[in-house]
Protein backbone atom coordinates (compact mmCIF):
# COMPACT_ATOMS: atom_id res chain seq x y z
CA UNK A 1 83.91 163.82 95.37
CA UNK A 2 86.89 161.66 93.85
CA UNK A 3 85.44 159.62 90.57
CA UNK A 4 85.74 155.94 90.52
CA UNK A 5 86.39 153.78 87.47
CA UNK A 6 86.87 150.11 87.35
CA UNK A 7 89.23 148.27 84.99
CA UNK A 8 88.79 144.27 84.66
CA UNK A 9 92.24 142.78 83.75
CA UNK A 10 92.80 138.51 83.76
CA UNK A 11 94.46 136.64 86.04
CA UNK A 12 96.57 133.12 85.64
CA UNK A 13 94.20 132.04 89.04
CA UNK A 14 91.12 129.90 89.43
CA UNK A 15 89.29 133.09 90.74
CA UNK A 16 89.19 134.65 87.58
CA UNK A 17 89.44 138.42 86.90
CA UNK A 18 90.43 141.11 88.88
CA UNK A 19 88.88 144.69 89.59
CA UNK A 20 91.66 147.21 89.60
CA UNK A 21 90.07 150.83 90.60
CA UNK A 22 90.86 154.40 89.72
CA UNK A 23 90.52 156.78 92.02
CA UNK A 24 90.75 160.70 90.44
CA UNK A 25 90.92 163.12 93.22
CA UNK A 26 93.94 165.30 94.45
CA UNK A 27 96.02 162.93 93.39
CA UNK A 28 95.09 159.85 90.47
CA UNK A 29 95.45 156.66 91.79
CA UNK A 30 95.21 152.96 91.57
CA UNK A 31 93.75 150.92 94.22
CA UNK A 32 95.64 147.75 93.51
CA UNK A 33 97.64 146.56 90.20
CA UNK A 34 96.20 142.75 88.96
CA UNK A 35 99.02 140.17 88.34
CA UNK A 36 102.13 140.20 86.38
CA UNK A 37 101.13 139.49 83.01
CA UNK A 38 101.51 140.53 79.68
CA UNK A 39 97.67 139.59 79.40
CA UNK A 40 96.94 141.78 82.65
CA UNK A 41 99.21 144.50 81.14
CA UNK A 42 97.47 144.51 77.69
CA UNK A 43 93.69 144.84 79.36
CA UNK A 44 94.88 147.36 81.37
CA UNK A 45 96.40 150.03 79.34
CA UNK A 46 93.41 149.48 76.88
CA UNK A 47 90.50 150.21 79.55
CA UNK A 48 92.72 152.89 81.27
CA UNK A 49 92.62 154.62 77.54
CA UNK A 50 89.59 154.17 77.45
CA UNK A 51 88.81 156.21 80.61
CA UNK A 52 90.96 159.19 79.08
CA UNK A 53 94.43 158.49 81.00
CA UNK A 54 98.07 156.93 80.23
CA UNK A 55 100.12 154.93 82.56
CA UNK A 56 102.63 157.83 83.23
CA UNK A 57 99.49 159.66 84.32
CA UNK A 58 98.80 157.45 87.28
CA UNK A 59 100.73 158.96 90.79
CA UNK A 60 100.45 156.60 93.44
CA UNK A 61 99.23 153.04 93.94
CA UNK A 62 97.08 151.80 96.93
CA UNK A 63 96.87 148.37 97.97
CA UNK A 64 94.13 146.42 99.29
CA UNK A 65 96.20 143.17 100.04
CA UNK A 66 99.57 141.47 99.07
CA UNK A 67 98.56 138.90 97.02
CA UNK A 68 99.63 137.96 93.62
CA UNK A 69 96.90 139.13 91.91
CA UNK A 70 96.18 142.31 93.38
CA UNK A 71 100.40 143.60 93.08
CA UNK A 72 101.30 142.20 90.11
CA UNK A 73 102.11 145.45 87.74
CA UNK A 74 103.52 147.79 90.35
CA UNK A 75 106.95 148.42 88.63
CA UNK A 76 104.84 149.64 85.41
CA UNK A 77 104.09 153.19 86.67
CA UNK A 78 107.29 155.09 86.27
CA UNK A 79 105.60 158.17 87.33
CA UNK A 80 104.09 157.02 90.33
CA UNK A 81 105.74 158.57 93.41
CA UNK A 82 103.88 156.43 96.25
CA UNK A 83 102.95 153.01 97.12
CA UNK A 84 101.07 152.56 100.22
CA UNK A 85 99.64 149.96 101.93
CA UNK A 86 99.52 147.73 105.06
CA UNK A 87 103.09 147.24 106.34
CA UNK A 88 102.60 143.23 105.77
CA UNK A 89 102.42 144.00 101.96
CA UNK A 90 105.92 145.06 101.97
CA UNK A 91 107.33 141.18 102.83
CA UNK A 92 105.83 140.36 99.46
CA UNK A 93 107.11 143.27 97.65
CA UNK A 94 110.80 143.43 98.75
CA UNK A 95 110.54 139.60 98.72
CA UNK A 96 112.63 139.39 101.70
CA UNK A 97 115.02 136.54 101.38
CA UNK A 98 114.65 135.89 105.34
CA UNK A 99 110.44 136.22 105.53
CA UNK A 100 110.13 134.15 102.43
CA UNK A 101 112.32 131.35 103.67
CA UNK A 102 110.78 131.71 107.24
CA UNK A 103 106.85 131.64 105.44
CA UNK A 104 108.05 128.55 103.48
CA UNK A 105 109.21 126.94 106.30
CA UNK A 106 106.07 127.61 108.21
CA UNK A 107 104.44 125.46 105.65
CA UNK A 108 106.55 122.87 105.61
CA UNK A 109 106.35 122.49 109.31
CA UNK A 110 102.16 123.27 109.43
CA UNK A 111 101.92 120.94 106.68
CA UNK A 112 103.78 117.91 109.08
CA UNK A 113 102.36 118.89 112.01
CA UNK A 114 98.38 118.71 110.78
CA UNK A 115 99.12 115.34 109.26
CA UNK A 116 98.89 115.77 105.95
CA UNK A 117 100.28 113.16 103.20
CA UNK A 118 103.52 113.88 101.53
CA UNK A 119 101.72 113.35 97.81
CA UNK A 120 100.41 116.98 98.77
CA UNK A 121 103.81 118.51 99.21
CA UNK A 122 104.03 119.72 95.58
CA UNK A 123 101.24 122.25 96.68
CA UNK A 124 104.07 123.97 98.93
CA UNK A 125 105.91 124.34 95.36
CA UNK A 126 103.45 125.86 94.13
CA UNK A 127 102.90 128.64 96.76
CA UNK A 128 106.19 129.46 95.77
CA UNK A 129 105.91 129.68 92.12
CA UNK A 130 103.30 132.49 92.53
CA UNK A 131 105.63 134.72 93.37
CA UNK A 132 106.37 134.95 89.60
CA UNK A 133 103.63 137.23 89.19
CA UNK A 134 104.63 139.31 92.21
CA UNK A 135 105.38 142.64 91.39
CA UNK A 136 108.91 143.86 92.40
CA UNK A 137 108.75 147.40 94.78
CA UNK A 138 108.93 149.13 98.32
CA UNK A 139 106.03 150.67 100.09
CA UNK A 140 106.74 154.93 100.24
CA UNK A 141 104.13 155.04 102.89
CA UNK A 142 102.09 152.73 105.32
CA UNK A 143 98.34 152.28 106.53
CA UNK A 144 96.67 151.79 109.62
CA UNK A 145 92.68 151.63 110.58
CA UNK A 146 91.46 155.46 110.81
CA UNK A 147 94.43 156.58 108.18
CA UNK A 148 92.71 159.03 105.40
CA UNK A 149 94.15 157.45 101.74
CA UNK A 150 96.71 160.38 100.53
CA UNK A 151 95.36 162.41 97.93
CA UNK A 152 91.90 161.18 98.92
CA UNK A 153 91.00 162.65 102.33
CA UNK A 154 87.13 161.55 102.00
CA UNK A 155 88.58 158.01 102.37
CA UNK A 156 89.13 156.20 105.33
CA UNK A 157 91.22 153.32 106.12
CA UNK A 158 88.89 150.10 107.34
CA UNK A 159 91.49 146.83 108.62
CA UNK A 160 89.67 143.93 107.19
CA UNK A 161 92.17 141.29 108.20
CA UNK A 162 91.08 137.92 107.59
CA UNK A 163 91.55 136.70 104.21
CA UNK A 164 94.91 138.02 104.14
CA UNK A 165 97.12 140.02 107.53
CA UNK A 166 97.44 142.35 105.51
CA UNK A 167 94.31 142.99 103.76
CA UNK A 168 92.62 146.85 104.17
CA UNK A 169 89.47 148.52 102.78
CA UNK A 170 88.42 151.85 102.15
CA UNK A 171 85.49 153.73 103.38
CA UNK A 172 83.89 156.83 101.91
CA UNK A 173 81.52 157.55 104.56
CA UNK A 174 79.56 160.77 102.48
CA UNK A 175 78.07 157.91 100.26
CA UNK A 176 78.47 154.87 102.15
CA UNK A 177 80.72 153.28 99.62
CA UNK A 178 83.38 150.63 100.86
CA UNK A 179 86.18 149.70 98.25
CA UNK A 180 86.74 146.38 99.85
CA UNK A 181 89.03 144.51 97.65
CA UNK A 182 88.41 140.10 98.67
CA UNK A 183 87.06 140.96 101.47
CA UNK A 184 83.15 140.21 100.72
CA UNK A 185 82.63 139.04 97.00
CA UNK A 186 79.15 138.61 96.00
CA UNK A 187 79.11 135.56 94.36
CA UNK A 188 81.54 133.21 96.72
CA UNK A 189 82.57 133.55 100.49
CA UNK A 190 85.83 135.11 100.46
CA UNK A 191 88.71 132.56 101.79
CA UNK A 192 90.66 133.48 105.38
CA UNK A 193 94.04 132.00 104.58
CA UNK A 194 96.25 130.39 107.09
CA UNK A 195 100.02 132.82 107.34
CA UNK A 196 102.82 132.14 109.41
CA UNK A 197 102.93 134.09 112.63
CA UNK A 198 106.03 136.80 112.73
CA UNK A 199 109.36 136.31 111.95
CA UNK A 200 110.71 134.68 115.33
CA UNK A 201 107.18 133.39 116.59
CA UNK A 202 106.41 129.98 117.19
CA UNK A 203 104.04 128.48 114.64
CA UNK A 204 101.45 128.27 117.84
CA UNK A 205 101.51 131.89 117.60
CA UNK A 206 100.03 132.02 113.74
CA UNK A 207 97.21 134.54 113.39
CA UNK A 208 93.78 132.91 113.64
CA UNK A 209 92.32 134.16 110.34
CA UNK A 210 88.55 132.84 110.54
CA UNK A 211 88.49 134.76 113.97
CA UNK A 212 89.81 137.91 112.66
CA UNK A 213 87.27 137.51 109.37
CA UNK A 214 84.32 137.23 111.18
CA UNK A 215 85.12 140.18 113.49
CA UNK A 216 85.67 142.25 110.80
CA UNK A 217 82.50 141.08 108.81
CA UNK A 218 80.44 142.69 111.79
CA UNK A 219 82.74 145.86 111.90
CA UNK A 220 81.51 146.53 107.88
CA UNK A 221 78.27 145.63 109.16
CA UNK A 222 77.82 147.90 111.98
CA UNK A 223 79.01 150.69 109.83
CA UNK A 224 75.92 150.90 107.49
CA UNK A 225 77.96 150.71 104.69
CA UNK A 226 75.65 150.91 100.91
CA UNK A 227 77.53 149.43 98.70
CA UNK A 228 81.20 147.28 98.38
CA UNK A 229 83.27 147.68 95.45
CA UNK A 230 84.72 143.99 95.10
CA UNK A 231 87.93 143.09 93.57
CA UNK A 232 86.13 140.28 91.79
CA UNK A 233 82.56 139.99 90.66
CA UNK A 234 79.75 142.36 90.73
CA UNK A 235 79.42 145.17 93.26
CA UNK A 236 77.84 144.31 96.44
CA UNK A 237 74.52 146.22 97.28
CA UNK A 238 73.42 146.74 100.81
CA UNK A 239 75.80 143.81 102.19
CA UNK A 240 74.04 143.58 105.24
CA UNK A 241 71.95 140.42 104.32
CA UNK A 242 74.83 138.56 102.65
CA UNK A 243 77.34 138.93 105.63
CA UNK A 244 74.69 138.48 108.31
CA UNK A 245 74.55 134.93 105.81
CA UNK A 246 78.48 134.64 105.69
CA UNK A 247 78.59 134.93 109.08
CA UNK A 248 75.53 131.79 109.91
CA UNK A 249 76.99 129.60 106.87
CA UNK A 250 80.48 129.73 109.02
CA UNK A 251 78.88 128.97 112.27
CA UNK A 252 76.98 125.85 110.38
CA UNK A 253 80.17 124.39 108.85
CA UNK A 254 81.58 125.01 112.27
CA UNK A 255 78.88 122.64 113.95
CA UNK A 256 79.54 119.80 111.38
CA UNK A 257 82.86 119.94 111.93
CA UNK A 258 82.14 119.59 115.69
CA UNK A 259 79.56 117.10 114.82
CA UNK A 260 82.10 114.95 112.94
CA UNK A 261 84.35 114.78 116.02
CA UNK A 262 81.44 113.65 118.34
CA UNK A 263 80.82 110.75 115.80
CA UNK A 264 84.30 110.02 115.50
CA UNK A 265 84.55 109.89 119.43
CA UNK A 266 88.25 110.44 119.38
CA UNK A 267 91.08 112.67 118.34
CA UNK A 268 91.47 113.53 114.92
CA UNK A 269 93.72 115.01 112.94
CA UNK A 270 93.11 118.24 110.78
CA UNK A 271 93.75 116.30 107.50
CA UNK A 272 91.18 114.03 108.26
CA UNK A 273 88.34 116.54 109.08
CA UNK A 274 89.70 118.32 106.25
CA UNK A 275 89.35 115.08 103.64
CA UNK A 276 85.40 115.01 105.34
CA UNK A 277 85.02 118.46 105.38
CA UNK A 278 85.30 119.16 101.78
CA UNK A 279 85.65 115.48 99.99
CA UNK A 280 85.61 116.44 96.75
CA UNK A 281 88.09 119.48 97.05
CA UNK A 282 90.79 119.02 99.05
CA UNK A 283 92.89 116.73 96.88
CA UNK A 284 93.21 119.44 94.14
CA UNK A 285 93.36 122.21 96.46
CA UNK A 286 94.58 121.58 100.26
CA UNK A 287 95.95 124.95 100.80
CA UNK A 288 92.51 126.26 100.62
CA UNK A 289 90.67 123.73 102.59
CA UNK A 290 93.19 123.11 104.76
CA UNK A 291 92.93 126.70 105.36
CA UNK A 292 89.03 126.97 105.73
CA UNK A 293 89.43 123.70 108.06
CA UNK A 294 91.85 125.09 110.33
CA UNK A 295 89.55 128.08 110.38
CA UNK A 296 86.59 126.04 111.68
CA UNK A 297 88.70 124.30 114.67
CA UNK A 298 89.71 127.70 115.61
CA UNK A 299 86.73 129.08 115.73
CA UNK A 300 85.66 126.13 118.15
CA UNK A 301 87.98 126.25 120.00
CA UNK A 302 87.44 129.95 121.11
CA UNK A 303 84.06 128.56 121.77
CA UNK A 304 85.50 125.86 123.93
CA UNK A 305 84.21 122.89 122.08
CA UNK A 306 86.94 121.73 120.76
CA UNK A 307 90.32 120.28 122.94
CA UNK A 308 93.76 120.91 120.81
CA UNK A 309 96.92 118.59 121.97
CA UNK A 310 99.75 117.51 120.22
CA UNK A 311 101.59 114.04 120.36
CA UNK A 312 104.77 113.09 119.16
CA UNK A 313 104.79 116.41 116.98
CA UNK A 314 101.35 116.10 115.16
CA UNK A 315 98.30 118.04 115.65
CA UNK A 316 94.89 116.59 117.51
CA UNK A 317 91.23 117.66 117.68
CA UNK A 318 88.73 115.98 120.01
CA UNK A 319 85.06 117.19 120.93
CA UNK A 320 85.04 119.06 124.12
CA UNK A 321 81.77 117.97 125.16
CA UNK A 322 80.06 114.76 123.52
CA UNK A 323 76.81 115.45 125.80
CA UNK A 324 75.98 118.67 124.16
């Protein structure tokens, strides 16, 4: 059975640390790579001596998800002959001149369209200058769900879209063990993040992200899984309880959001749910809540309690049914 070690490196985010994992088996690997820092890149090599191995040891990189944090140190591994992930991950990698322009503009456009104030455009600067700690690469090889990890056939490939499109885990089923990267943290509810939809898509057609998060919750749950190796934060034991509480908390938030719209007894924007939803967050971080917001109206409106319409290019929410 492959060994597993876990290296801690820091991050420039608000979430902290990051978990990178290394996987010894057939081949040695590195499920993902923490950001691009000389901070990141100091912690690492020291705990990865520690362990007994060198840099040029490590042979392929795995990732769980494309974000910053999690791809950072890719070009570090001179010896590494494969990078593999979800086929999403390699936007970020290459980063495509046409997808980043066409994810930027998604913003700009989502931003205009939910209503919300132009004091908060600096934020879409600042989604782009994360991609300074973006590591520079191309994926040798691409996951799907059922996919075995190369090198590491007792592994199995889990999609756990949600909090990212292109966010996998990794199930070992012998002992039960899920290496799960964000996709449940222990100690805070892991964030599903509006994207843009494909290149050539209407923005109507983004990817619904709370939808896909809670599906994939109960997929993890249903297969009896004993433990979660998290990306951040302590290990997860027996996540059963904790998503089955994910998974309520959501539906609650979802019912004050509806409850706010029945009180309001009219259309409203998402800025303005979003400014009641979370009142003391959103001004210093309306990507997220924006994000968890969004995530709420979609999920009522696959219940049908919710009625989306736009006018004169901005976005509207109204309560489907005030009697309920």
């Amino acid at each position: 059975m492959d060994k597993i070690s876990r290296i801690t490196v820091p991050t420039p985010f608000e979430v902290g640390d990051v978990h990178i994992y290394v996987l010894a088996g057939e081949a040695l690997s590195l499920i993902d790579a923490g950001a691009k820092t000389k901070a990141s890149w100091e912690a690492f090599t020291s705990q990865l001596k520690e362990i007994g191995y060198h840099p040029n040891d490590i042979e392929q990189i795995i990732l769980t998800h494309h974000h910053p944090d999690h791809i950072g140190l890719i070009e570090q591994f001179s010896n590494a002959e494969k990078i593999v992930a979800h086929p999403n991950v390699n936007n970020w990698l290459t980063l495509d001149e046409q997808y980043v322009e066409h994810y930027l503009h998604f913003f700009q456009e989502y931003f205009k369209a939910c209503s919300i104030p132009e004091v908060f455009y600096p934020a879409l600067e600042q989604l782009k200058a994360t991609l300074q700690y973006v590591g520079k690469g191309e994926l040798t090889d691409m996951l799907t769900e059922g996919d075995a990890l190369p090198g590491h056939p007792d592994w199995k490939v889990i999609d756990t879209k949600g909090h990212a499109q292109s966010h996998l885990s990794f199930f070992r089923e012998q002992d039960q063990v899920l290496i799960g990267g964000d996709h449940v943290l222990k100690h805070i509810s892991s964030n599903p993040i509006v994207e843009p939809p494909e290149l050539g898509r209407p923005m109507k057609d983004r990817p619904k992200p709370l939808l896909q998060y809670r599906e994939n919750l109960k997929k993890c749950a249903d297969l009896g899984i004993k433990k979660i190796l998290s990306s951040h934060g302590e290990a997860v034991n027996n996540p059963g309880q904790l998503i089955f509480n994910r998974l309520k908390k959501q539906e609650e938030r979802a019912d004050f959001v509806y409850q706010l719209l029945i009180k309001h007894g009219g259309k409203r924007t998402p800025f303005e749910i979003c400014a009641e939803l979370f009142p003391k967050q959103y001004k210093q971080q309306i990507s997220l809540t924006m994000s968890e917001t969004i995530g709420q109206l979609d999920y009522l409106e696959s219940k049908q309690l919710v009625i989306k319409f736009m006018v004169d290019g901005k976005l509207f929410y109204e309560a489907a049914d005030i009697d309920r």
